[in-house]
Protein backbone atom coordinates (compact mmCIF):
# COMPACT_ATOMS: atom_id res chain seq x y z
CA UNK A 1 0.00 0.00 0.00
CA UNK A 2 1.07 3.67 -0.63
CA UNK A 3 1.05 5.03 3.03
CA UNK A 4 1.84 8.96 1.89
CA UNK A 5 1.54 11.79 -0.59
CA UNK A 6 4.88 12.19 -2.16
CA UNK A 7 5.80 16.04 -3.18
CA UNK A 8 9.64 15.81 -3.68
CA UNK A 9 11.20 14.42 -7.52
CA UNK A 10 13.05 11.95 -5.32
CA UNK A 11 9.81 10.98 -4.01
CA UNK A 12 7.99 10.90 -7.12
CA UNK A 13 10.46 8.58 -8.48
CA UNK A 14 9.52 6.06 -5.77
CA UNK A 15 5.95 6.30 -5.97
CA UNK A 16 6.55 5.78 -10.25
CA UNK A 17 8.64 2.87 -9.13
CA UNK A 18 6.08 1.50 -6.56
CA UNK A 19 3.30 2.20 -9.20
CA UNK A 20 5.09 -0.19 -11.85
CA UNK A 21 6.56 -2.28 -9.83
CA UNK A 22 4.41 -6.18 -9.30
CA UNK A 23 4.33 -7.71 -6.42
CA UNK A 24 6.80 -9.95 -5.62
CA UNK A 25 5.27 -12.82 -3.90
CA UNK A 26 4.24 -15.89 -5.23
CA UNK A 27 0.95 -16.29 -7.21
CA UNK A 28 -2.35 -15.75 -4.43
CA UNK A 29 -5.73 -15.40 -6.05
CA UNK A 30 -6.76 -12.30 -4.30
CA UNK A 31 -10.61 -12.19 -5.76
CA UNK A 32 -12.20 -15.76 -5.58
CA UNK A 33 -15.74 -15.24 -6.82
CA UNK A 34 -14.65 -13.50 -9.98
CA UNK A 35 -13.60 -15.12 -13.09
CA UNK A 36 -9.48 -15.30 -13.79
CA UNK A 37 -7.72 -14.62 -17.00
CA UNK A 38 -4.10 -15.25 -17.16
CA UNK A 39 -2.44 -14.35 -20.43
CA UNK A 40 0.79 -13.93 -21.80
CA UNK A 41 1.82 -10.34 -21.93
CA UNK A 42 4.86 -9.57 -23.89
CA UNK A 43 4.99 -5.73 -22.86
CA UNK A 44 5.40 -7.59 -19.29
CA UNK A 45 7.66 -10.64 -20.89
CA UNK A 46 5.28 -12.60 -17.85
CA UNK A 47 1.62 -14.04 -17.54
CA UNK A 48 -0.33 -11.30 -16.20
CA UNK A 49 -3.53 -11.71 -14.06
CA UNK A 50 -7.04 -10.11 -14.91
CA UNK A 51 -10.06 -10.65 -12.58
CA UNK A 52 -13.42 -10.23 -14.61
CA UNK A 53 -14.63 -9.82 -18.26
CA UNK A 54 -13.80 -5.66 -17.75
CA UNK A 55 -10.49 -5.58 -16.69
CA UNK A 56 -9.33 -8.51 -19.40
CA UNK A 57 -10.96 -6.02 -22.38
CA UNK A 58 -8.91 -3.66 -21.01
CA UNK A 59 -5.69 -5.50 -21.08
CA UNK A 60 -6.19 -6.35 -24.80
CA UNK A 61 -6.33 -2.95 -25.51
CA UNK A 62 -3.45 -1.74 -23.87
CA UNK A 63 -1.35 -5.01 -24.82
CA UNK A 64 -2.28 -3.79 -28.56
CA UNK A 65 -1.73 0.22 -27.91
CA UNK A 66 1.65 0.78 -29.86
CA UNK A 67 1.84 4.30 -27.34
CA UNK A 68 2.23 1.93 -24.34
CA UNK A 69 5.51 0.68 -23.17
CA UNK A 70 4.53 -1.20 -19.99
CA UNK A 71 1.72 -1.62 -17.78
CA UNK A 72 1.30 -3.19 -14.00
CA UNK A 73 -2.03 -5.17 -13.65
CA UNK A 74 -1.04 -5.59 -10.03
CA UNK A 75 -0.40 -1.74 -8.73
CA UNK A 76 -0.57 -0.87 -4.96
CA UNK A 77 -3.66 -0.02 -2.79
CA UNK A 78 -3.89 3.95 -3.03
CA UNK A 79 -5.53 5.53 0.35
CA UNK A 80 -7.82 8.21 -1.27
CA UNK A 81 -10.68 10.82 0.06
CA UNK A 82 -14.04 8.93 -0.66
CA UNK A 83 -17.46 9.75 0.84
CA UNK A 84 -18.04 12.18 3.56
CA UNK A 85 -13.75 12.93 3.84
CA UNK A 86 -13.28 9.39 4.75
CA UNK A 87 -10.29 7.66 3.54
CA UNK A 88 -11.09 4.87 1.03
CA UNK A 89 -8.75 2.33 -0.45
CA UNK A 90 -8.41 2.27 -4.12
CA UNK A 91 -7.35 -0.63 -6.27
CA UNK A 92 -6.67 0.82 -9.74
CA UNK A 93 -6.95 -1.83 -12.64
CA UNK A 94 -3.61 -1.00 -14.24
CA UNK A 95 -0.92 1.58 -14.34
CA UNK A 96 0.60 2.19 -17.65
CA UNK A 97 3.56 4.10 -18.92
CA UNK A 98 3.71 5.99 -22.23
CA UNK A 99 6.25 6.56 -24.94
CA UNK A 100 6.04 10.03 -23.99
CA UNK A 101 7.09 9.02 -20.33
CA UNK A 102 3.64 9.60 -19.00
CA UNK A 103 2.40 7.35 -16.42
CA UNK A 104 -1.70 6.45 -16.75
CA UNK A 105 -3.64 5.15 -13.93
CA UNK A 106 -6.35 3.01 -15.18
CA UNK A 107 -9.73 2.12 -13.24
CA UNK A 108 -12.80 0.69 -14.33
CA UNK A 109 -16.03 1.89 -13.75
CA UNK A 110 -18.65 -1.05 -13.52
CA UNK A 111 -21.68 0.70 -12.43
CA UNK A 112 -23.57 4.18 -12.87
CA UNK A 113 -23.80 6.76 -10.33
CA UNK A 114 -26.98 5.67 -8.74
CA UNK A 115 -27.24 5.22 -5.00
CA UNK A 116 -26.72 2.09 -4.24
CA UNK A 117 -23.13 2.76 -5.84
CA UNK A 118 -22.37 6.51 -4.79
CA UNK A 119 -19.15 5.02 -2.67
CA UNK A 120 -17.52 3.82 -5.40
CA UNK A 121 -18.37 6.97 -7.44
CA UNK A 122 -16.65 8.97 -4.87
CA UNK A 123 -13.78 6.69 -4.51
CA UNK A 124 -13.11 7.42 -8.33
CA UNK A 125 -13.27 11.07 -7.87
CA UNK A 126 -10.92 10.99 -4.97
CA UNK A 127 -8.49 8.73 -6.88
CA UNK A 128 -8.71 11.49 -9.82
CA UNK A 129 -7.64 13.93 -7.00
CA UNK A 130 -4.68 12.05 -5.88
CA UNK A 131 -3.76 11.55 -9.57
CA UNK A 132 -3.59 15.17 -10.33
CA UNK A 133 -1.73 15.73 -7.11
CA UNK A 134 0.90 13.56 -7.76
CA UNK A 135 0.98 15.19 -11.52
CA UNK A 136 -0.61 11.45 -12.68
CA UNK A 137 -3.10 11.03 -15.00
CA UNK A 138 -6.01 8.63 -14.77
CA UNK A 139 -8.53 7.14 -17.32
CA UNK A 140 -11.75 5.94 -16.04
CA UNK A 141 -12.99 3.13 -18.88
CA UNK A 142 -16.91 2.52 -18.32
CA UNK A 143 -18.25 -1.11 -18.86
CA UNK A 144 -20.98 1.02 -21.55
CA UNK A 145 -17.67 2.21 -23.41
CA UNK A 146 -16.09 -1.46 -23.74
CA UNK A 147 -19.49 -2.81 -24.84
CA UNK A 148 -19.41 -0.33 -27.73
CA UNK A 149 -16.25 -1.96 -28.95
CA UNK A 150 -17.04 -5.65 -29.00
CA UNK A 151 -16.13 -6.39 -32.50
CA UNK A 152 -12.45 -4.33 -31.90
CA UNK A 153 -12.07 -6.67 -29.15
CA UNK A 154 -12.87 -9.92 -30.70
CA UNK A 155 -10.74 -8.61 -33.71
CA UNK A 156 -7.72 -7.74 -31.36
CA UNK A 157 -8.09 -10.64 -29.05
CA UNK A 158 -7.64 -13.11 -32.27
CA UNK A 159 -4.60 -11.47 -32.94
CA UNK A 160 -3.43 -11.97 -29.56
CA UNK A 161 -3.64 -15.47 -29.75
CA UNK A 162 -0.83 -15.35 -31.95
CA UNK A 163 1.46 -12.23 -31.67
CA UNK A 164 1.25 -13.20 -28.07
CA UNK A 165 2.84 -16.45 -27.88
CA UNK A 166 6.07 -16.61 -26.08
CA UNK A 167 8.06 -17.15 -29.44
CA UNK A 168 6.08 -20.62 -30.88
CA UNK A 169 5.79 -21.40 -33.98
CA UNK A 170 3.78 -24.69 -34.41
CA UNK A 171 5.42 -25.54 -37.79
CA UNK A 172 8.30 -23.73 -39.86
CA UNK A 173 5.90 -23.78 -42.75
CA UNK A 174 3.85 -21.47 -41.43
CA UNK A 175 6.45 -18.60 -41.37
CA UNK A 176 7.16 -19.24 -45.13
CA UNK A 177 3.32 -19.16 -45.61
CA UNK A 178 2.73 -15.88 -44.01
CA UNK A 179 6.14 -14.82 -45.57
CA UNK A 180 4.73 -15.70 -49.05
CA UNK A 181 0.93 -13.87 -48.25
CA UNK A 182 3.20 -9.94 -47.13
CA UNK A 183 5.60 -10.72 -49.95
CA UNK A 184 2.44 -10.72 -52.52
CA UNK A 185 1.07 -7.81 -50.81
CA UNK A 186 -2.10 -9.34 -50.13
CA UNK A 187 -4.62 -8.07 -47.74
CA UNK A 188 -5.30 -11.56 -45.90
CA UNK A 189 -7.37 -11.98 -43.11
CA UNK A 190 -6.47 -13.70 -39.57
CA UNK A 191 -8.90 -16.37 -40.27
CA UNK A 192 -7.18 -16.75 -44.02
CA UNK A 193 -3.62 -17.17 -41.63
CA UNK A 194 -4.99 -18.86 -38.89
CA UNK A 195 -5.90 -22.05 -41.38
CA UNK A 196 -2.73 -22.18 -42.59
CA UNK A 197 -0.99 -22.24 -39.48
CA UNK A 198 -3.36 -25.46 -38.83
CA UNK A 199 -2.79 -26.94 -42.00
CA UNK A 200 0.77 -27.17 -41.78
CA UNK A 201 0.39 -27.51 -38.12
């Protein structure tokens, strides 16, 4: 957990650091009633871990962002302001960094503001006030907004199944194949690759 707003550069290294920075410890599922996705990241050269449908859209679309260097899916509890001035703990969904150097906080917004969720609203607003006090930004992605992009996902998530494996090739056909298809300068289709990766498989 981050225990204290850092002012100094010094200390805004550390807080960058602790931001990016996984835990250490051996694998612990920390949310048991929600469903876990473990994929390869190669932007993290590691299996990552993504708990619910939400937060795994989100990681295909920062694994696929060509702006993002790195990301932490695991980044520390943040104390922030929530409801009535009382301190809240927020778990942000990732923390990215940018090729401009910029560091992102990411957190996911499952439900509206109605009243049976007005804590969680306020959590988000006080984590948007510790972002911009530690000269952080944050994106809030809304569960309405990753809807909207279904077929980008299912698109991007096919790719992933290949661009995403930790350097296997089933058969050494299959890179003369694709080879062959760029060399043409064909506009094939992942399904069009995808069978001949199983053909020659």
């Amino acid at each position: 957990m981050i225990r204290s707003n850092l002012n100094s550069a010094q200390s805004n290294r550390k807080l960058l650091d602790e931001l990016m920075t996984p835990p250490a410890e051996s694998y612990t599922r920390e949310h048991t009633s929600s469903f876990l996705y473990a994929p390869f990241s190669k932007k993290c050269h590691r299996r990552i871990q993504c708990y619910g449908h939400a937060t795994y859209n989100v990681w295909v679309l920062l694994e696929t962002d060509p702006n993002i260097i790195s990301f932490n899916e695991r980044p520390p509890i943040i104390p922030v302001v929530g409801k009535d001035n009382r301190v809240v703990n927020f778990s942000a969904a990732f923390v990215a960094k940018y090729t401009d150097q910029s560091i992102v906080v990411h957190a996911i917004k499952l439900q509206n503001c109605e009243p049976e969720f007005e804590d969680t609203c306020h959590t988000l607003v006080g984590a948007a006030l510790w972002a911009t006090q530690n000269e952080l930004n944050i994106r809030v992605w809304r569960v309405e907004e990753l809807n909207e992009k279904t077929v980008e996902l299912e698109n991007l998530k096919r790719l992933l199944r290949y661009v995403s494996m930790p350097a296997y090739v089933r058969h050494k056909g299959t890179i003369a194949n694709i080879r062959t298809v760029l060399e043409r300068g064909r506009k094939e289709t992942v399904c069009g690759l995808s069978r001949c990766q199983w053909t020659q498989g």
